[in-house]
PDB file of N, CA and C in Angstrom:
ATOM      1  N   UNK A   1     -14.050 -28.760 -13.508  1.00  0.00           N
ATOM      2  CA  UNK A   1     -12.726 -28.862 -14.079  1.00  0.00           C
ATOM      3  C   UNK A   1     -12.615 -27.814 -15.196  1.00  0.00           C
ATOM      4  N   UNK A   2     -11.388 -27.356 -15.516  1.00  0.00           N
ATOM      5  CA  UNK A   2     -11.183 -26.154 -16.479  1.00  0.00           C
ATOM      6  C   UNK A   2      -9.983 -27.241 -17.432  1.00  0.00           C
ATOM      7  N   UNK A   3     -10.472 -26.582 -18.822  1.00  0.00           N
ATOM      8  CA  UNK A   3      -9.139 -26.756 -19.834  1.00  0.00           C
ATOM      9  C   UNK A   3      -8.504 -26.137 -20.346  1.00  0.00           C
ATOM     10  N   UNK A   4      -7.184 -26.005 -21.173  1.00  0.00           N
ATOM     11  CA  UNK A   4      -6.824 -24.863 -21.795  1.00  0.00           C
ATOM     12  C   UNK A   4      -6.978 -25.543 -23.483  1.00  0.00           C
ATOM     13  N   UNK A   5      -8.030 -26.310 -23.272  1.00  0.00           N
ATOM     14  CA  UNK A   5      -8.223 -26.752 -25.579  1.00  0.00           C
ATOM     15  C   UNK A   5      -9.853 -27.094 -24.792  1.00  0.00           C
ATOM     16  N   UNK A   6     -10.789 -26.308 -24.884  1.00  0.00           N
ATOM     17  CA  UNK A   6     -12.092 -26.927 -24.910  1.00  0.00           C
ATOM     18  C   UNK A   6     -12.347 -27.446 -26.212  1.00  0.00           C
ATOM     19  N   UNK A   7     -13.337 -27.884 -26.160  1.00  0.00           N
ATOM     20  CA  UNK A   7     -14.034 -28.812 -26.981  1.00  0.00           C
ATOM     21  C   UNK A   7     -15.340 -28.400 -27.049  1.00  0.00           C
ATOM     22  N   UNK A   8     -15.900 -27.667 -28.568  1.00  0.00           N
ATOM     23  CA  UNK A   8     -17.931 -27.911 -28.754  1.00  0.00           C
ATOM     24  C   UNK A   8     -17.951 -29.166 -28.628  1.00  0.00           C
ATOM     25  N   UNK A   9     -19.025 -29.582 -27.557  1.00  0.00           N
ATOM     26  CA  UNK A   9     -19.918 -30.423 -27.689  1.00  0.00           C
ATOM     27  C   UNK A   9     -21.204 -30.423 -27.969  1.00  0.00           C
ATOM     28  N   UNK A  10     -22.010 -29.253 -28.238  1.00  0.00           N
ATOM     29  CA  UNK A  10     -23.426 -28.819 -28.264  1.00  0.00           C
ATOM     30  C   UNK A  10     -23.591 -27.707 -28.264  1.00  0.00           C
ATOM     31  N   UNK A  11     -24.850 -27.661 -28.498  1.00  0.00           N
ATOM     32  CA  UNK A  11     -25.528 -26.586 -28.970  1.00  0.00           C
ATOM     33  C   UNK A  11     -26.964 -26.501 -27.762  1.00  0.00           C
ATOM     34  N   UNK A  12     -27.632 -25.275 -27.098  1.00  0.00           N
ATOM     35  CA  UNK A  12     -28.250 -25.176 -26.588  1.00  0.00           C
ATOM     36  C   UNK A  12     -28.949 -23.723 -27.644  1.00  0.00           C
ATOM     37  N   UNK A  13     -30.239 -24.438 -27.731  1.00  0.00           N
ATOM     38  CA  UNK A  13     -31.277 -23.010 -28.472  1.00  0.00           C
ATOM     39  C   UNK A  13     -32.412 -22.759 -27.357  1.00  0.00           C
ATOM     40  N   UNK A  14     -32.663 -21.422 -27.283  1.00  0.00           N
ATOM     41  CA  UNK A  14     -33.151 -21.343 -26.779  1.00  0.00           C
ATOM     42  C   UNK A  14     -34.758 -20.146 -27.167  1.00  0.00           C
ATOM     43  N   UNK A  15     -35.625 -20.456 -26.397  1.00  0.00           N
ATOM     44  CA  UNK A  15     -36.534 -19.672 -27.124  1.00  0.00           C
ATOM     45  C   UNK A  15     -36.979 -18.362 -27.248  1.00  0.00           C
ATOM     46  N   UNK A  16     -36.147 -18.125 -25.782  1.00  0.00           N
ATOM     47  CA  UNK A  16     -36.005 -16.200 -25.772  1.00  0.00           C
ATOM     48  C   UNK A  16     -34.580 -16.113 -25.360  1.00  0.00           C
ATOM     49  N   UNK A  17     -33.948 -15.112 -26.203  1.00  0.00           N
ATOM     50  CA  UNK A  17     -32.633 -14.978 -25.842  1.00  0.00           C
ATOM     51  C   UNK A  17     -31.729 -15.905 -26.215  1.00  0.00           C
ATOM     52  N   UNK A  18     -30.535 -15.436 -26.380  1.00  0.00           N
ATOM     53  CA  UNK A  18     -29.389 -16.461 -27.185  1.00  0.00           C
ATOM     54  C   UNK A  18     -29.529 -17.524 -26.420  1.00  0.00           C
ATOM     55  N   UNK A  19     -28.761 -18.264 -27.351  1.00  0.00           N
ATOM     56  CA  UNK A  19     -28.355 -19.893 -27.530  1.00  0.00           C
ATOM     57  C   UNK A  19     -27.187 -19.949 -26.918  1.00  0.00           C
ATOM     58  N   UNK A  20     -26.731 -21.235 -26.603  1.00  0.00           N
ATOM     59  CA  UNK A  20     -25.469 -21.042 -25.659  1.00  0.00           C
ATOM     60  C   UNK A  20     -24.359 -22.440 -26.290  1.00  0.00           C
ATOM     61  N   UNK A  21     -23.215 -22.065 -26.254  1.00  0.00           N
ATOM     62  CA  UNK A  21     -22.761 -23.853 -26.946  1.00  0.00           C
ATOM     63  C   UNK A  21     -21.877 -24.423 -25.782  1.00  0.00           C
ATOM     64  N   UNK A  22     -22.100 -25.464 -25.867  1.00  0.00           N
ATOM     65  CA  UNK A  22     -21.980 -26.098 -24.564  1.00  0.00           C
ATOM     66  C   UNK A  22     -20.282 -27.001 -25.070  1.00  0.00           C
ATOM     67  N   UNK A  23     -19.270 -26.883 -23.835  1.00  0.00           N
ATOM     68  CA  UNK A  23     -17.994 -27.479 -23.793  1.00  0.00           C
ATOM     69  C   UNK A  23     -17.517 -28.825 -23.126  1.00  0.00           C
ATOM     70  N   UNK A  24     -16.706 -28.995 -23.511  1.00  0.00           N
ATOM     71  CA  UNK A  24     -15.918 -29.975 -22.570  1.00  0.00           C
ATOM     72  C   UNK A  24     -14.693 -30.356 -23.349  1.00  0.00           C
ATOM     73  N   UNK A  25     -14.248 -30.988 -21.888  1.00  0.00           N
ATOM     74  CA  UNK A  25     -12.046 -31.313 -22.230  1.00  0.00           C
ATOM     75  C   UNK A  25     -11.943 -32.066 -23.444  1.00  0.00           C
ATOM     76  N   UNK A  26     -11.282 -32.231 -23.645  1.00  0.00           N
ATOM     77  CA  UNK A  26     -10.811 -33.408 -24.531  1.00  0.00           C
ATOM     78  C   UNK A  26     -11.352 -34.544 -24.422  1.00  0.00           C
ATOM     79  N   UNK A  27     -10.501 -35.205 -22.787  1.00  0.00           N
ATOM     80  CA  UNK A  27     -10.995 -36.660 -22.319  1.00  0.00           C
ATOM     81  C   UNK A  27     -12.686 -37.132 -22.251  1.00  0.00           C
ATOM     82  N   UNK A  28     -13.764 -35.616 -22.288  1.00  0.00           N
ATOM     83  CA  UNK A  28     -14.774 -35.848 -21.364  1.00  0.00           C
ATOM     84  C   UNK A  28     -15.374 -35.690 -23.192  1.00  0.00           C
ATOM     85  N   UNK A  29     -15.341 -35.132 -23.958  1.00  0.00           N
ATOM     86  CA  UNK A  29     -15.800 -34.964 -25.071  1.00  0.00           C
ATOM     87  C   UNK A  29     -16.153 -36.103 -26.064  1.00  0.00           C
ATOM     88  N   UNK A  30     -15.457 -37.233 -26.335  1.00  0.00           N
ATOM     89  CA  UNK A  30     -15.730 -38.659 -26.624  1.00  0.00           C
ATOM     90  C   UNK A  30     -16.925 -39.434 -26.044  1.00  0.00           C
ATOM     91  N   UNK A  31     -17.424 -38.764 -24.356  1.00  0.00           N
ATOM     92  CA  UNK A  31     -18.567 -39.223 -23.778  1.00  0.00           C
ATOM     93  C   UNK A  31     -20.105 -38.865 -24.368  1.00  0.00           C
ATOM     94  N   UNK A  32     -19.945 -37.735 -24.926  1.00  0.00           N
ATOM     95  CA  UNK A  32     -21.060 -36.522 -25.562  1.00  0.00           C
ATOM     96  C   UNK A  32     -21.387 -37.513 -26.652  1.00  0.00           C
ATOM     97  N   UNK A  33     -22.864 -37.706 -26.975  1.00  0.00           N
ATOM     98  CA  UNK A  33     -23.737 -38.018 -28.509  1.00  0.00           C
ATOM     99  C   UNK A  33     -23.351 -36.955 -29.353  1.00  0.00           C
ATOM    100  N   UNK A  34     -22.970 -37.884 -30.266  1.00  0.00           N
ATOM    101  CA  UNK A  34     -22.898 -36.727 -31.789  1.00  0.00           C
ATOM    102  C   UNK A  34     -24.022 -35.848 -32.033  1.00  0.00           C
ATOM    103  N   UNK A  35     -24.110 -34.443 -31.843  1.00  0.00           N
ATOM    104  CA  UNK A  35     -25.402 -33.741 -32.174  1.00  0.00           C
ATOM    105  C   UNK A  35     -25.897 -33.864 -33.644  1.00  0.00           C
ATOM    106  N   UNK A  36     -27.491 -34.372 -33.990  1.00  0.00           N
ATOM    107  CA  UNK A  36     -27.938 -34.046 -34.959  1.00  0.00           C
ATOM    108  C   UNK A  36     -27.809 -33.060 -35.463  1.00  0.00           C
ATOM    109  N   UNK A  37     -27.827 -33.486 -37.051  1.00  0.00           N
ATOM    110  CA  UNK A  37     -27.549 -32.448 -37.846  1.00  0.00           C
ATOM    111  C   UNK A  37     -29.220 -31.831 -37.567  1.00  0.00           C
ATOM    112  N   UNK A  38     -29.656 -30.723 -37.524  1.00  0.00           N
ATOM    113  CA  UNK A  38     -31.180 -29.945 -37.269  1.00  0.00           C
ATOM    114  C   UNK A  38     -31.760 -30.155 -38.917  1.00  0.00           C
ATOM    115  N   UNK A  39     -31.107 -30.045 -40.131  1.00  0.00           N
ATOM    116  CA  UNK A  39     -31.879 -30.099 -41.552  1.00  0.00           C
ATOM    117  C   UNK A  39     -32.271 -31.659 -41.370  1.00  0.00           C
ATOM    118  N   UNK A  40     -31.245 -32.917 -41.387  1.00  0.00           N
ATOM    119  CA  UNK A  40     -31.513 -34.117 -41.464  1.00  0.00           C
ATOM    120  C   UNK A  40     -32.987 -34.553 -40.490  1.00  0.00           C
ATOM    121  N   UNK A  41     -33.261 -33.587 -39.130  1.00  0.00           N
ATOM    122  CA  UNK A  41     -34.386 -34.235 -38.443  1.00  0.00           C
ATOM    123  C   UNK A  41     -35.251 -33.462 -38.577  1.00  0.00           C
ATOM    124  N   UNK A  42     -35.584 -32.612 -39.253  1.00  0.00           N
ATOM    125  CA  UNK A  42     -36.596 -31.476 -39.671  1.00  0.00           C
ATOM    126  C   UNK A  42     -37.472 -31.833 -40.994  1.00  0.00           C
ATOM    127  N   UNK A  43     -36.337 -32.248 -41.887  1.00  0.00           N
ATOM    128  CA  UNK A  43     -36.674 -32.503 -43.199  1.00  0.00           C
ATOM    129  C   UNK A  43     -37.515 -33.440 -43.418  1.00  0.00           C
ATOM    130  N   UNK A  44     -37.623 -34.395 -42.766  1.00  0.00           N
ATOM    131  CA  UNK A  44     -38.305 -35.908 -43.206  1.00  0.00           C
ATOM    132  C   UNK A  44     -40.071 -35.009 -42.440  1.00  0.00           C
ATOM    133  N   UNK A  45     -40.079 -34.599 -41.462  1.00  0.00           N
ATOM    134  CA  UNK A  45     -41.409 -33.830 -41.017  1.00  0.00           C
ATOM    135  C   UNK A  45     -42.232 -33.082 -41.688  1.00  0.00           C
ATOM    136  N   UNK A  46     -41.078 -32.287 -42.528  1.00  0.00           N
ATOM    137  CA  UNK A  46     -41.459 -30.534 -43.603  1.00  0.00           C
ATOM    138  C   UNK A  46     -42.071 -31.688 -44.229  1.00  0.00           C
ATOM    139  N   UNK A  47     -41.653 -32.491 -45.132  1.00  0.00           N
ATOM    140  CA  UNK A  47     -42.398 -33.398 -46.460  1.00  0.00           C
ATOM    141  C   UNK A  47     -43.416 -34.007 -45.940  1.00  0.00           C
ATOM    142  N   UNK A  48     -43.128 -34.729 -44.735  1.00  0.00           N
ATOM    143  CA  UNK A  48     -45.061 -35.431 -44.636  1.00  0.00           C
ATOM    144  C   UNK A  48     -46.077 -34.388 -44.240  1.00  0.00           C
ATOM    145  N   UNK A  49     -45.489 -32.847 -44.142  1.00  0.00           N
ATOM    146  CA  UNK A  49     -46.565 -32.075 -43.741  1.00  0.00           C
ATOM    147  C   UNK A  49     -47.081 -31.598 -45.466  1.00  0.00           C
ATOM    148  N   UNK A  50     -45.565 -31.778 -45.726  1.00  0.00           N
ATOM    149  CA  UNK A  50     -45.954 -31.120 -47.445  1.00  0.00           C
ATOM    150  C   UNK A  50     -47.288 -32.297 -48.084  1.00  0.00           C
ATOM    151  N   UNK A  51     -47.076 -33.737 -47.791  1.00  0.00           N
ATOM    152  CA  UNK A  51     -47.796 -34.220 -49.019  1.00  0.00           C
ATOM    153  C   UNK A  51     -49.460 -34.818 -48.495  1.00  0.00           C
ATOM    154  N   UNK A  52     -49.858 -33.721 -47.423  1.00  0.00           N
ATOM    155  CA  UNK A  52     -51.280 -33.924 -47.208  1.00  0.00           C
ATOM    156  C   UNK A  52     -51.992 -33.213 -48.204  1.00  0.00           C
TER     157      UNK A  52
END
C-alpha cells in the first residue's frame, strides 16, 4: 500500500552502510512499538561497566 502523509515508524542501523528509517500510513502506524530512546537503554549498561 502507498500513502501520500507517511509516517516514521523506525529506525533501522546498520553495521556497514547507511541506516534506513522505516514508514507507514497513518492507520498502520498506531500498530508499531514506540522505539526506544538508544541513550535511555545504553546508559544503565555504560554505568555497571563503569563501577567495576
Amino acid at each position: 500500500m502507498t500513502t501520500e502523509a507517511p509516517v516514521a515508524v523506525g529506525a533501522v542501523h546498520q553495521n556497514s552502510g547507511p541506516g534506513f528509517t522505516v514508514y507507514a500510513c497513518q492507520a498502520c502506524a498506531a500498530h508499531y512499538p514506540p522505539q526506544p530512546d538508544v541513550l535511555t537503554v545504553l546508559l544503565p549498561f555504560r554505568r555497571a561497566e563503569g563501577d567495576e
